[in-house]
N, C-alpha and C. Protein backbone atom coordinates (compact mmCIF):
# COMPACT_ATOMS: atom_id res chain seq x y z
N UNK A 1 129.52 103.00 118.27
CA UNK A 1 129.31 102.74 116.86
C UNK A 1 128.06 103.49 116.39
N UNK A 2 127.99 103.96 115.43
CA UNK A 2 126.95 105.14 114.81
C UNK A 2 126.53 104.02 113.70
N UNK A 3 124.99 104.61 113.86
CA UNK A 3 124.11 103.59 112.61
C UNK A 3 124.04 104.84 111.43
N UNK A 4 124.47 106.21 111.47
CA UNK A 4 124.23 107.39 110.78
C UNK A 4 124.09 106.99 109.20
N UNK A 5 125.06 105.76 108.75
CA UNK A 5 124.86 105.83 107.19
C UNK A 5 123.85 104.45 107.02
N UNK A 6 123.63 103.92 107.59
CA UNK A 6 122.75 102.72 107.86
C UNK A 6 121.26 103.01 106.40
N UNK A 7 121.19 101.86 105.78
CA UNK A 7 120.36 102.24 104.88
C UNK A 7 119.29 101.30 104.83
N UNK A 8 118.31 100.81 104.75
CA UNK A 8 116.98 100.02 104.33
C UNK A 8 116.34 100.14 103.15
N UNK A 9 116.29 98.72 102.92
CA UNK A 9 115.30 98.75 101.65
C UNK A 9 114.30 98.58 101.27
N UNK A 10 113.19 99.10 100.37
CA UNK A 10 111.77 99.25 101.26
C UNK A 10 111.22 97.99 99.64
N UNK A 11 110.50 97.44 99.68
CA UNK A 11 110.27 96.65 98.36
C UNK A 11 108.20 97.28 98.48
N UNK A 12 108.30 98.34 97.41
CA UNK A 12 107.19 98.99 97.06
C UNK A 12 106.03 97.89 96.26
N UNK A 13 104.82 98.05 96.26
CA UNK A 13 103.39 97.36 96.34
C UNK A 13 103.90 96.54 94.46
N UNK A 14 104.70 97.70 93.94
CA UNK A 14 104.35 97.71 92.57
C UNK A 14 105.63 96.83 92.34
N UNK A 15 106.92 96.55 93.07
CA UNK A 15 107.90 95.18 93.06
C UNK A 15 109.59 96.86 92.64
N UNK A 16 109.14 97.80 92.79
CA UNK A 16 110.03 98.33 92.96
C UNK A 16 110.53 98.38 94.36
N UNK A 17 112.52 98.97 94.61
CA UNK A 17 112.73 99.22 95.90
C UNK A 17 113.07 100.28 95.78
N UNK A 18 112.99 100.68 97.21
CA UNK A 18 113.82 102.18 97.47
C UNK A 18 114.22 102.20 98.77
N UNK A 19 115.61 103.21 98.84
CA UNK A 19 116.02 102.55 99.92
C UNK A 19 115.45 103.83 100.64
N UNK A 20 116.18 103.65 101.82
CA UNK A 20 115.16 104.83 103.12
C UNK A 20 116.60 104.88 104.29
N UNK A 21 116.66 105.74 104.65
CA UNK A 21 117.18 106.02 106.18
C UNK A 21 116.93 105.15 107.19
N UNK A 22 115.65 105.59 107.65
CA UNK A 22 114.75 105.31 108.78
C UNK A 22 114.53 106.47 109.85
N UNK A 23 115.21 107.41 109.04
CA UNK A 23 115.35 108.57 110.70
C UNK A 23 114.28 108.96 110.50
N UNK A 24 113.18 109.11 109.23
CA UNK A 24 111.72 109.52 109.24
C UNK A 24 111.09 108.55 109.29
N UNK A 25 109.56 109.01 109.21
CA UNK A 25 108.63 108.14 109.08
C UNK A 25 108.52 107.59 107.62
N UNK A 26 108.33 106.13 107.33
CA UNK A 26 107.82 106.05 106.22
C UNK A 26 107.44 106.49 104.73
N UNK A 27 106.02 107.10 105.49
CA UNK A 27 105.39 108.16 104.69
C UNK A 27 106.20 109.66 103.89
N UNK A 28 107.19 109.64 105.16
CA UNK A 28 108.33 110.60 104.77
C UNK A 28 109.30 110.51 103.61
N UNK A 29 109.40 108.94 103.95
CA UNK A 29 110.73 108.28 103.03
C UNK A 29 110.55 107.96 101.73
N UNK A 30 108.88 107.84 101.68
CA UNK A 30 108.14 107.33 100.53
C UNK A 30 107.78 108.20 99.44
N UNK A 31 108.06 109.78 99.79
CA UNK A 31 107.16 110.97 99.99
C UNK A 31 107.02 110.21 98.08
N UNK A 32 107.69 110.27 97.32
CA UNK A 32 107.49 110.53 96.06
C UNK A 32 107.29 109.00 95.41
N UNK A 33 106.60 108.14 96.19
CA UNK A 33 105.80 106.92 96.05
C UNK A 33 104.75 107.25 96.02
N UNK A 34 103.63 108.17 96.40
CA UNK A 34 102.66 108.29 96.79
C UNK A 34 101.33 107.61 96.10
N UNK A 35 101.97 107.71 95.10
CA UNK A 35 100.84 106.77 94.08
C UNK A 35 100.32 105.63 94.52
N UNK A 36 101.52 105.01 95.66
CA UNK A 36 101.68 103.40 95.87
C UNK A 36 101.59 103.14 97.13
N UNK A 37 101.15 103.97 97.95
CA UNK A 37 100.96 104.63 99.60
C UNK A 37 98.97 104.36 99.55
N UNK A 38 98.66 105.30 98.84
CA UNK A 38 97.51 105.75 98.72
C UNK A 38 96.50 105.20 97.71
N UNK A 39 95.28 104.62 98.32
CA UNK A 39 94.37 104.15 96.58
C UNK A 39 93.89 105.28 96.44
N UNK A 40 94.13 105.16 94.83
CA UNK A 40 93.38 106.31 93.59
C UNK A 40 92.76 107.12 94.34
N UNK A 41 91.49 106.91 94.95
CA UNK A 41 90.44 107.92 95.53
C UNK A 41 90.73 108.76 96.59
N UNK A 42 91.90 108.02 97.71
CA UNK A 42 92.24 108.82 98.76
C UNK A 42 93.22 109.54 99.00
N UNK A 43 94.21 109.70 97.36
CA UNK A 43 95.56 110.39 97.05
C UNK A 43 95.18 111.82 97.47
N UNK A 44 94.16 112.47 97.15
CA UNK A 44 94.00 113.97 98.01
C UNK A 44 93.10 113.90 99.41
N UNK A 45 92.65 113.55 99.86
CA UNK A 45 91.81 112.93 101.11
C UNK A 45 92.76 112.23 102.08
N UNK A 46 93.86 112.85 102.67
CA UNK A 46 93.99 112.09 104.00
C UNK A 46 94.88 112.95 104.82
N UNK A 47 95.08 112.96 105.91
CA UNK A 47 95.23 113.59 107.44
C UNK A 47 96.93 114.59 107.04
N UNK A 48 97.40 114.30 105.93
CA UNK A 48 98.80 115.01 105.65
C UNK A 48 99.72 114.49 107.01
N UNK A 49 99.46 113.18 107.59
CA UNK A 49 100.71 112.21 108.29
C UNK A 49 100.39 112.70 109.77
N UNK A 50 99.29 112.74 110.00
CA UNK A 50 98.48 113.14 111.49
C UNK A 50 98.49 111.73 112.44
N UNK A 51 98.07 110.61 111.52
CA UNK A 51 97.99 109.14 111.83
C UNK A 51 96.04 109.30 112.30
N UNK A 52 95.59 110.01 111.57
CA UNK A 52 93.68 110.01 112.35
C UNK A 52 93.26 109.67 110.80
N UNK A 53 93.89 109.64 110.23
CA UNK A 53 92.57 108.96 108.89
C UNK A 53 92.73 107.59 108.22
N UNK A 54 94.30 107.00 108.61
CA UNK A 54 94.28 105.48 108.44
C UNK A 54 94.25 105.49 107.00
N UNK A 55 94.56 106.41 105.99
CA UNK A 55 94.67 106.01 104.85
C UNK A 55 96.19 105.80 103.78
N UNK A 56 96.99 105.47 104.64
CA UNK A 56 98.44 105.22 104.56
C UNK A 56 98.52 103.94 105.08
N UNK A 57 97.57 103.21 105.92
CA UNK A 57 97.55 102.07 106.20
C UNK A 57 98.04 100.85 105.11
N UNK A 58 99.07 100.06 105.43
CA UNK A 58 99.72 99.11 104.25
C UNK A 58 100.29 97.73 105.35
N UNK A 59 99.97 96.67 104.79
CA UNK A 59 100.68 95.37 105.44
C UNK A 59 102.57 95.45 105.40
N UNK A 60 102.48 95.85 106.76
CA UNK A 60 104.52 95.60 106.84
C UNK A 60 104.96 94.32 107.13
N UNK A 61 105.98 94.01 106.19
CA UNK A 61 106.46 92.54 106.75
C UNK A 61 108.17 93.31 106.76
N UNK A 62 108.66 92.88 108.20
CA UNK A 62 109.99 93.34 108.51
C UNK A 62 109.90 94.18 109.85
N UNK A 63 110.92 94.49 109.79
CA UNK A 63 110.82 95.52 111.43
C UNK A 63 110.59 96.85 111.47
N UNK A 64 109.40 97.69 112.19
CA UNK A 64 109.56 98.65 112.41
C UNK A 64 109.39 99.05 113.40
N UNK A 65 109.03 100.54 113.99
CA UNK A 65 109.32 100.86 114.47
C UNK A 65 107.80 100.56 115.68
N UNK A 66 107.78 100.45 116.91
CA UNK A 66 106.16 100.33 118.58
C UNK A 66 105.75 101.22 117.56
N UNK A 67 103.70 100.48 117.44
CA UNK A 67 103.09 101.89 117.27
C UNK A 67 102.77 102.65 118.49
N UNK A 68 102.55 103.72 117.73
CA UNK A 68 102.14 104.97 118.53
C UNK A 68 101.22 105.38 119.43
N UNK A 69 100.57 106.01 120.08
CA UNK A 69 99.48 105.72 120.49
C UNK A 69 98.30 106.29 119.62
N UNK A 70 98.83 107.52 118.80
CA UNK A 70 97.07 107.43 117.75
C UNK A 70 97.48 106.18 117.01
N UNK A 71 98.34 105.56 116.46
CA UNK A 71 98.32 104.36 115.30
C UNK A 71 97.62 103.53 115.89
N UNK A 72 97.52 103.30 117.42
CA UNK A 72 96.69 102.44 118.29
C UNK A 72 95.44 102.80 118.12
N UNK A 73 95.08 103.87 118.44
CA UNK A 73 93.87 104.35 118.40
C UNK A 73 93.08 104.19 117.00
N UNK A 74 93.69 104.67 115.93
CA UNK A 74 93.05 104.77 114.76
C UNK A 74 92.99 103.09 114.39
N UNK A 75 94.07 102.25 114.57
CA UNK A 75 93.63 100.96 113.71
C UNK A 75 92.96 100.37 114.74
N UNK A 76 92.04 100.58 115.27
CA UNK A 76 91.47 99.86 116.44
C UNK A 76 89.82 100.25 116.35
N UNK A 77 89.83 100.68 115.11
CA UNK A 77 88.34 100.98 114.88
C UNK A 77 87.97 101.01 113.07
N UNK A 78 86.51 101.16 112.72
CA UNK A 78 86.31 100.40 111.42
C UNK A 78 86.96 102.04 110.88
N UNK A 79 87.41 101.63 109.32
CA UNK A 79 87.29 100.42 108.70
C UNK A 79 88.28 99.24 109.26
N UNK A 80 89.43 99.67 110.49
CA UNK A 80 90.17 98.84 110.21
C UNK A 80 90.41 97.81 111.47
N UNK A 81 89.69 97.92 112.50
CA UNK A 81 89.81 96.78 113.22
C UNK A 81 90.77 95.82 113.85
N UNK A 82 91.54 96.08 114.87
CA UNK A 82 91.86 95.18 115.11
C UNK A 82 93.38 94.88 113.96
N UNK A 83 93.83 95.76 112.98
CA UNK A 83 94.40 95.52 112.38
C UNK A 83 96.19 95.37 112.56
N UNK A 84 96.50 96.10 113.24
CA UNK A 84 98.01 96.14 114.24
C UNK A 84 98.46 94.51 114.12
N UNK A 85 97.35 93.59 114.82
CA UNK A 85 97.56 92.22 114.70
C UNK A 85 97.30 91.56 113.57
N UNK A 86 97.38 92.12 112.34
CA UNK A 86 97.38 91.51 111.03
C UNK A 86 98.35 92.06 110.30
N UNK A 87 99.17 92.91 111.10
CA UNK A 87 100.54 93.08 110.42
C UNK A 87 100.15 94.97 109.81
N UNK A 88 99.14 95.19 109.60
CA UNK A 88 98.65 96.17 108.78
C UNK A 88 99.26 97.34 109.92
N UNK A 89 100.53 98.86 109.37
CA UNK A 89 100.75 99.88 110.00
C UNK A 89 100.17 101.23 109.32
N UNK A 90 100.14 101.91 110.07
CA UNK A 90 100.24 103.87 109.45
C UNK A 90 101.52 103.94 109.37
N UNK A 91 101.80 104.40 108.05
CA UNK A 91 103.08 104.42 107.07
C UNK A 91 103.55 106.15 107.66
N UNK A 92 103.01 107.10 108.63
CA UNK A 92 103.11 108.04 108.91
C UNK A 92 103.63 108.05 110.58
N UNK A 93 103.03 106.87 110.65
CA UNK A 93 103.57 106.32 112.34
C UNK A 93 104.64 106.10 112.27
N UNK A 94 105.43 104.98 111.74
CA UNK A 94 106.52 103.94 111.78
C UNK A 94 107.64 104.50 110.93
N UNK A 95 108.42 103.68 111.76
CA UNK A 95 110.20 104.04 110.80
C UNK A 95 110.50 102.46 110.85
N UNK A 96 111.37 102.40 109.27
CA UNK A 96 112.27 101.37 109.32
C UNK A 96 113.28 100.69 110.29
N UNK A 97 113.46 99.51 110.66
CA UNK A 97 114.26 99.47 111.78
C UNK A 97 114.82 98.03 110.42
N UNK A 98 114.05 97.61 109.89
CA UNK A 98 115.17 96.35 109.24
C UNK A 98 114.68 96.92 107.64
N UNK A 99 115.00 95.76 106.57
CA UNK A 99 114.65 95.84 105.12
C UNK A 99 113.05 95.48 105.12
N UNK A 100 111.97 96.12 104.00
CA UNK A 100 110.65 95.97 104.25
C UNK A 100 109.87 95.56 102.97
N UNK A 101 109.02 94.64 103.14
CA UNK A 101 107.89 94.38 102.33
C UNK A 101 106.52 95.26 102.82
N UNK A 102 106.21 96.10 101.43
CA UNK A 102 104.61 97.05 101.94
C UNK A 102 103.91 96.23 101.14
N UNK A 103 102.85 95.50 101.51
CA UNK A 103 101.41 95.43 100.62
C UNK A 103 100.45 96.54 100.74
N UNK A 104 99.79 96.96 99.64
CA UNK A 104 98.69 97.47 100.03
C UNK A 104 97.13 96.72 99.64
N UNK A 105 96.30 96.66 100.81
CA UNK A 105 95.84 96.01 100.96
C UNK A 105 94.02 96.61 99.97
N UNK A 106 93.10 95.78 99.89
CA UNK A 106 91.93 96.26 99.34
C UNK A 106 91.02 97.10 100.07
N UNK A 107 90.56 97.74 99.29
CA UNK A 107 89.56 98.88 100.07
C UNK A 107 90.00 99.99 100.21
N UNK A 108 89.25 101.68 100.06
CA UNK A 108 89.95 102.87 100.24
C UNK A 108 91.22 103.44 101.05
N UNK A 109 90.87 102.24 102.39
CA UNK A 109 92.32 103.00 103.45
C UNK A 109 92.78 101.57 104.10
N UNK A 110 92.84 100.80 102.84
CA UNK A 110 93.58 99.64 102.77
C UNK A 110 93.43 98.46 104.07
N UNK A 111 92.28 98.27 104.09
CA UNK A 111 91.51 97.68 105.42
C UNK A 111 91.57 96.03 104.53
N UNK A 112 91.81 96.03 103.40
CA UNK A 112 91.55 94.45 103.03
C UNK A 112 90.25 94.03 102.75
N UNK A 113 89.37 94.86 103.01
CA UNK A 113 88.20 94.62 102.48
C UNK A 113 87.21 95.63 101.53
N UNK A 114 86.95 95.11 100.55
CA UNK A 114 86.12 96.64 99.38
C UNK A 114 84.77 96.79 99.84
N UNK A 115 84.52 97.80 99.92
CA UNK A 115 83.30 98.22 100.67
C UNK A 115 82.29 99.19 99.40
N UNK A 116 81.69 98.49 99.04
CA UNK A 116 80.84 99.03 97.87
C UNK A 116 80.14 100.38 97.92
N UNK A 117 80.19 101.30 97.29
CA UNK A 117 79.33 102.42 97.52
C UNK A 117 77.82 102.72 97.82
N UNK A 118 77.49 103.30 98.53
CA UNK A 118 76.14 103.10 99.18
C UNK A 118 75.20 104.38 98.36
């Protein structure tokens, strides 16, 4: 049995859906979400889907896909800590495996916390 037409539905930050494949990443599927991927400041500032700058980072609720080993690496240090276990993925790492809720979370690369300018 072939999953080839198999479709997912992704429920975007802003209460829109869209559906997705899953044969890409996320970030892939999203490409023309980007507005809703990325806060304001880091829409030109980030790794172009490398998974080293953590600014695609968004709370997944649903199934996706083992992270990776940079998604390991990168959410395992500030800003984001420990975050893997708060549900929080790299939208450049992961593929859909079921239907998905993205939050995006506060702060430049969506760490949940605002970090004031110094």
């Amino acid at each position: 049995m072939s999953d080839e037409n198999l479709k997912y539905v992704i429920e975007l930050p802003s209460g829109k859906n869209k559906e997705v494949s899953g044969e890409k990443n996320l970030r892939k599927e999203l490409n023309e979400n980007f507005d809703e991927i990325y806060h304001k400041d880091m829409r030109w500032f980030h790794c172009r889907g490398m998974g080293t700058c953590g600014t695609c980072a968004m709370k997944v609720s649903g199934s996706v896909t083992s992270p990776t080993a940079i998604e390991r690496w990168r959410l395992n240090f500030s800003p984001h800590s420990n975050s893997i276990e708060k549900g929080i993925r790299l939208l450049c790492q992961c593929k859909a495996m079921s239907n998905l809720k993205l939050e995006k979370l506060a702060g430049r690369w969506g760490q949940g916390v605002e970090v004031e300018n110094v």
